[in-house]
C-alpha atoms as a PDB file:
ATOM      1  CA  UNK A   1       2.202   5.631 -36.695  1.00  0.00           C
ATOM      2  CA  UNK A   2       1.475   3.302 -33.957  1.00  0.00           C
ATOM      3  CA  UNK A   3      -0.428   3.625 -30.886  1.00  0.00           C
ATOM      4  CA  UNK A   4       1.202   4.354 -27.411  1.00  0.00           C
ATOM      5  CA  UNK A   5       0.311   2.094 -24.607  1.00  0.00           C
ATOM      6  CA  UNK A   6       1.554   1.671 -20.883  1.00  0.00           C
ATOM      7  CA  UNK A   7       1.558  -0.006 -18.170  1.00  0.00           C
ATOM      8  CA  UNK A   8       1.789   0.593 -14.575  1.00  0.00           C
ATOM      9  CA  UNK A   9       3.031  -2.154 -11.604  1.00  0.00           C
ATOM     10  CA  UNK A  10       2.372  -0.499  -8.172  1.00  0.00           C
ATOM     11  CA  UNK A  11       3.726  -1.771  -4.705  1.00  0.00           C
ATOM     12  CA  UNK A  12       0.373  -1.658  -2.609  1.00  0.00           C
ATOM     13  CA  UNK A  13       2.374  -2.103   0.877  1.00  0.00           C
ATOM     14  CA  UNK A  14       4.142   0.548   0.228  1.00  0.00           C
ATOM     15  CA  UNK A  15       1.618   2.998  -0.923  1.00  0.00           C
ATOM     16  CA  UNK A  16       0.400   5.398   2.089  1.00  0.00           C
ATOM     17  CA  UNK A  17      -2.803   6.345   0.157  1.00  0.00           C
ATOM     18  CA  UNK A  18      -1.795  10.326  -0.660  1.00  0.00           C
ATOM     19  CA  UNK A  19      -3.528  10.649  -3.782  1.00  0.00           C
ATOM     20  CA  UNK A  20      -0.865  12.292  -5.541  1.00  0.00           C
ATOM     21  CA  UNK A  21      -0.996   9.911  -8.202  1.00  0.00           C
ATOM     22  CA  UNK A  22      -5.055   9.667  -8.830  1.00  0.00           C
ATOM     23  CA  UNK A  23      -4.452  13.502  -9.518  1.00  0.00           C
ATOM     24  CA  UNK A  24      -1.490  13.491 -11.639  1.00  0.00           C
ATOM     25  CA  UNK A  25      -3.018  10.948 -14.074  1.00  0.00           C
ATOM     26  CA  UNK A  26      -3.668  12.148 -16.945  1.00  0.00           C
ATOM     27  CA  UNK A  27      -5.339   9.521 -18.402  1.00  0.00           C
ATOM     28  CA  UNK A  28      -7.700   8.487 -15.268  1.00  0.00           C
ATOM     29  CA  UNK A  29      -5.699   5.107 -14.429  1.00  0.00           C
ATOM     30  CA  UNK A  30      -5.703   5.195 -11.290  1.00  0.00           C
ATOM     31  CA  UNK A  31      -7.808   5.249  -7.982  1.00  0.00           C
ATOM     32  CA  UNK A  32      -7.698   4.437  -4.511  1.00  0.00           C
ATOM     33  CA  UNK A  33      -9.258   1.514  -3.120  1.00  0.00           C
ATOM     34  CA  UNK A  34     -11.982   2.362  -0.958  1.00  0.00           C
ATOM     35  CA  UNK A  35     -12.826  -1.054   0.785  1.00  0.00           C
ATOM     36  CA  UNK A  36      -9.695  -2.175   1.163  1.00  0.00           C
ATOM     37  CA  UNK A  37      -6.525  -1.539   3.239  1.00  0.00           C
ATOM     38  CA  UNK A  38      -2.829  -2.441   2.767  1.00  0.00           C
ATOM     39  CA  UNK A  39      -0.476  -3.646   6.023  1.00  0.00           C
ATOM     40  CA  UNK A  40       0.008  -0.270   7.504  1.00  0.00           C
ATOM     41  CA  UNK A  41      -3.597   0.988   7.299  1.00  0.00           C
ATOM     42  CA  UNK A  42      -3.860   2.565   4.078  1.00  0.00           C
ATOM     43  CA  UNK A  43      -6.319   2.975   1.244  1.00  0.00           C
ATOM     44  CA  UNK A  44      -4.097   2.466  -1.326  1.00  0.00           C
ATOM     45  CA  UNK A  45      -3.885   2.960  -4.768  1.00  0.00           C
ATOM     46  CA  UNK A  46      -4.651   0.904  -8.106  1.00  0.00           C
ATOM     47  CA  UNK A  47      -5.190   0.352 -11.391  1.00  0.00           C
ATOM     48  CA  UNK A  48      -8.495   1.319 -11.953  1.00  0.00           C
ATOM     49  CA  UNK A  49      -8.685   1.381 -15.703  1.00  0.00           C
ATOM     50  CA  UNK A  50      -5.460  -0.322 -16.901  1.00  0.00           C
ATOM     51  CA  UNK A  51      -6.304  -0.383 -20.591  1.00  0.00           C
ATOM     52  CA  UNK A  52      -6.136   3.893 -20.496  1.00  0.00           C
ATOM     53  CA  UNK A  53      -2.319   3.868 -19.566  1.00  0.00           C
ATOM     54  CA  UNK A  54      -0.101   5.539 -21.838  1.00  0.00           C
ATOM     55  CA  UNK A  55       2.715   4.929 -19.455  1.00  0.00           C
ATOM     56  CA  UNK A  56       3.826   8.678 -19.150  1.00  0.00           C
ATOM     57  CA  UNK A  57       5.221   7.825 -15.797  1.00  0.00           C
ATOM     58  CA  UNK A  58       3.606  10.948 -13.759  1.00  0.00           C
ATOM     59  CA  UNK A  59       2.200   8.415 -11.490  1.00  0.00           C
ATOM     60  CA  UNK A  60       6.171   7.527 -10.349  1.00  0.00           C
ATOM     61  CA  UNK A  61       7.382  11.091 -11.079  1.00  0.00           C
ATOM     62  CA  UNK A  62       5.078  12.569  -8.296  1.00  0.00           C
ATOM     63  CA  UNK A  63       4.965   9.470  -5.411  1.00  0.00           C
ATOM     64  CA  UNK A  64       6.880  10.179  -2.549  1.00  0.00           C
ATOM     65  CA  UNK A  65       7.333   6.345  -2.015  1.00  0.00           C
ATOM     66  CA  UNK A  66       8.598   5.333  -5.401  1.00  0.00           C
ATOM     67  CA  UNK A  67       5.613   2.873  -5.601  1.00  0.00           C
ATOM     68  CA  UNK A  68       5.454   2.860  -9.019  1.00  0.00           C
ATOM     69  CA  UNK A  69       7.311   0.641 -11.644  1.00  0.00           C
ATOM     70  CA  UNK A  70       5.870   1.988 -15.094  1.00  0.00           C
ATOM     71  CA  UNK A  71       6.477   0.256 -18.947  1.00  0.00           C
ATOM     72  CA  UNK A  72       5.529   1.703 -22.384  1.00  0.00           C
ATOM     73  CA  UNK A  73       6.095   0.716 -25.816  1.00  0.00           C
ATOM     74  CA  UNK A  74       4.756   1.328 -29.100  1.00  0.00           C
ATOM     75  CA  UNK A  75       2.514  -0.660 -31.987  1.00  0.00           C
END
């Protein structure tokens, strides 16, 4: 049986910084960037520990912005 991995491609302009995502990780993926800010203001939100990503897609399943392009496959 192989392992699951994932990965996750998010669109930092759009991203408004809402969190939703951080909490619906299951995995502990993502974060929000704290010293930085995208075009419209916003802390936004990124791979923190890519390597953890399973690619279950709750990340693009709860973002209101559909920020989140999200691959998985299997070894």
């Amino acid at each position: 049986m192989g392992k699951i991995h994932g990965a996750v491609e998010i669109d930092r302009e759009r991203c408004k910084g809402c969190d939703l995502c951080v909490t619906a990780c299951p995995t502990d993926v993502l974060a929000l960037q704290k010293a930085e800010v995208n075009d419209r203001g916003y802390h936004y939100a990124y791979t923190a520990n890519p390597e953890a990503c399973i690619g279950c897609a709750s990340c693009a399943t709860v973002c209101p912005d559909a920020c989140f392009k999200v691959w998985r496959w299997k070894d």
